[in-house]
Structure formats: C-alpha cells, structure tokens
Protein backbone atom coordinates (compact mmCIF):
# COMPACT_ATOMS: atom_id res chain seq x y z
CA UNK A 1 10.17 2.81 5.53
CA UNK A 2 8.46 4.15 2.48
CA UNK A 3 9.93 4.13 -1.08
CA UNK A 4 8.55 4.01 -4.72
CA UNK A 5 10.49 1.57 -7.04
CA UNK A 6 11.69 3.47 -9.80
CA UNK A 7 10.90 -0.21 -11.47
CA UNK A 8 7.32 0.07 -10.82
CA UNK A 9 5.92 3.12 -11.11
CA UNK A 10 3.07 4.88 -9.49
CA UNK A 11 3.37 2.05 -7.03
CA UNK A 12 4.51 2.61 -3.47
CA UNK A 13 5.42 0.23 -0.82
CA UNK A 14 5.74 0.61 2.79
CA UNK A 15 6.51 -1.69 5.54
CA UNK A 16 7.77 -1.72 9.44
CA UNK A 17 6.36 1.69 9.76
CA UNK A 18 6.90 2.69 13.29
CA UNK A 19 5.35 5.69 13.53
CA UNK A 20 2.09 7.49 11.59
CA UNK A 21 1.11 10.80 11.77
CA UNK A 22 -2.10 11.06 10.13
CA UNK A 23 -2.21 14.75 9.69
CA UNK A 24 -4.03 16.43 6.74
CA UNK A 25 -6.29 14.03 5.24
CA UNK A 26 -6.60 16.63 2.27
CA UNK A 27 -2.92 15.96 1.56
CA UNK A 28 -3.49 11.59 1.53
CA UNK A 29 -7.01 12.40 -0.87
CA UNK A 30 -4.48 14.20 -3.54
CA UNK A 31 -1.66 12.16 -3.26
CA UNK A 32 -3.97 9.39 -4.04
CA UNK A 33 -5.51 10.98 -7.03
CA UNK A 34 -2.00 11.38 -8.03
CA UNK A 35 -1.57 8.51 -8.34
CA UNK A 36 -4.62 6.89 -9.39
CA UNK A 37 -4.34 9.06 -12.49
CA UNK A 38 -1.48 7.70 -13.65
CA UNK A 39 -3.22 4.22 -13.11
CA UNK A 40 -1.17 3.17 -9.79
CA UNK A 41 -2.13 3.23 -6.10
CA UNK A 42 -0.73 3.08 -3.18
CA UNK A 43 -0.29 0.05 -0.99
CA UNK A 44 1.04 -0.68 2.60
CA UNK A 45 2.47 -4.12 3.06
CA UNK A 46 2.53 -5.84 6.32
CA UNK A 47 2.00 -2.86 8.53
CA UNK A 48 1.98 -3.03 12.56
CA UNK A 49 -1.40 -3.53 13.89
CA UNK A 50 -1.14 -0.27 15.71
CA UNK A 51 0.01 1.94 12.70
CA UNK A 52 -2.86 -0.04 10.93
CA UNK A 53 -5.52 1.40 13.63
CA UNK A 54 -4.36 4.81 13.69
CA UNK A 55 -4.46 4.70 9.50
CA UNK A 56 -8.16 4.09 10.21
CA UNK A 57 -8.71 6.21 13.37
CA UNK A 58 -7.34 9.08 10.61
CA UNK A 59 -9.68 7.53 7.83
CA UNK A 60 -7.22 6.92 5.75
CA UNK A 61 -7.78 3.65 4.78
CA UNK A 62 -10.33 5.28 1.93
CA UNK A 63 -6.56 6.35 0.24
CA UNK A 64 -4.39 3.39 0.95
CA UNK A 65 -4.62 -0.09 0.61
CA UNK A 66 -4.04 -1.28 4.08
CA UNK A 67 -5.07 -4.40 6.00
CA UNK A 68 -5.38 -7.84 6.51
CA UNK A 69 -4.93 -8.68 2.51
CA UNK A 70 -1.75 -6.62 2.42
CA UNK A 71 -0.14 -8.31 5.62
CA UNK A 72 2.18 -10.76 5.83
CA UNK A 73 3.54 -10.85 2.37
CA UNK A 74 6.93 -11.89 2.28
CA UNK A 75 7.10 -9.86 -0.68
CA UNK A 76 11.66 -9.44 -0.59
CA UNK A 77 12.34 -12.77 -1.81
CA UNK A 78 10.42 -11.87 -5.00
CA UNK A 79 10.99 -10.26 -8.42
CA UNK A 80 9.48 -6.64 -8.32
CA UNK A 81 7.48 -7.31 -11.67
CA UNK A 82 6.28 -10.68 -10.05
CA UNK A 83 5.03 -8.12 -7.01
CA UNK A 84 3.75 -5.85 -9.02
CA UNK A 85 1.39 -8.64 -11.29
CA UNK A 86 0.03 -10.06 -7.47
CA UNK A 87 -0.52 -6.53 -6.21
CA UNK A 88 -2.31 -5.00 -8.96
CA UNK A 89 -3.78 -8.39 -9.52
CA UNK A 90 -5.53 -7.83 -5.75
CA UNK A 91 -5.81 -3.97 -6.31
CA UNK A 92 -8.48 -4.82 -9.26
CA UNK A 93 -10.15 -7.83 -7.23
CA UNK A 94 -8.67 -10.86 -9.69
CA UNK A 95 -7.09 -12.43 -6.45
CA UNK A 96 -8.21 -12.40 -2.88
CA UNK A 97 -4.98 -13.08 -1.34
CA UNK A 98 -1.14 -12.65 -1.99
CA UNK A 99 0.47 -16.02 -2.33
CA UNK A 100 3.61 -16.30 0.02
C-alpha cells in the first residue's frame, strides 16, 4: 500500500508492497524531482526483500529511499510528526538508524 499523509506533505510512505512493476524509470526520475522540489522525498518503509531486489534490478533505488535503514520500523504506533522528524532526520544523514 502506498499513500501520502495529507499531514506530511511531499512525504510518501509505502509498506507490504506485494507486487512492483518497475516500468518507466523516466516516470520514478520526475516523480522524484517532484518531489524533491518541494523539499520532500520519497521513502519505502519495511519493504519485502523481493520487492526490494526488483526496486534495484529496475535501478530505482537512485529515486527512492529503500533498504536496510528503512526496514523494520514499526513506524504505526507513532505520531506522524514524530515520523516525519526521524525520517527526514535519516533522509539528511543526522541519524543512521530509525529508533523502534
């Protein structure tokens, strides 16, 4: 599932995604600089090892933040804007690793 919180914007989380479709690389390089512009990104938390692979196999990694530091985040249990601090906190490099 993929949503953007109307509470954070230019922020987008995604998580348990079953299946990826890379597709059109073109579209994930705008979409990015969408967002980017308007000083967001765009993040997947705690995605499936094999939608993580096929992210990469599609080279989209160089859009998304996607990986080990984004996985298991229990992120629900949280207040968005406390989500939003650690994420953009790890986005800009002040933290290494979401605290659980």
């Amino acid at each position: 599932m993929c949503c953007s919180s109307r509470a954070l914007p230019n922020t987008y989380f995604c998580e348990n995604v079953l299946n990826f479709h890379g597709g059109d690389e073109d579209y994930y390089a705008e979409w990015a600089e969408d967002v980017q512009e308007d000083g967001g990104w765009i993040a997947l938390l705690n995605t499936r090892p094999h939608v993580e692979e096929e992210i990469h196999d599609a080279r989209l990694h160089h859009y998304l933040h996607v990986g080990e530091t984004w996985n298991d985040i229990p992120w629900r249990a949280q207040k968005p804007q406390l989500v939003f601090d650690l994420i953009a906190a790890t986005v800009h490099g002040r933290v290494h690793r979401l605290a659980g």
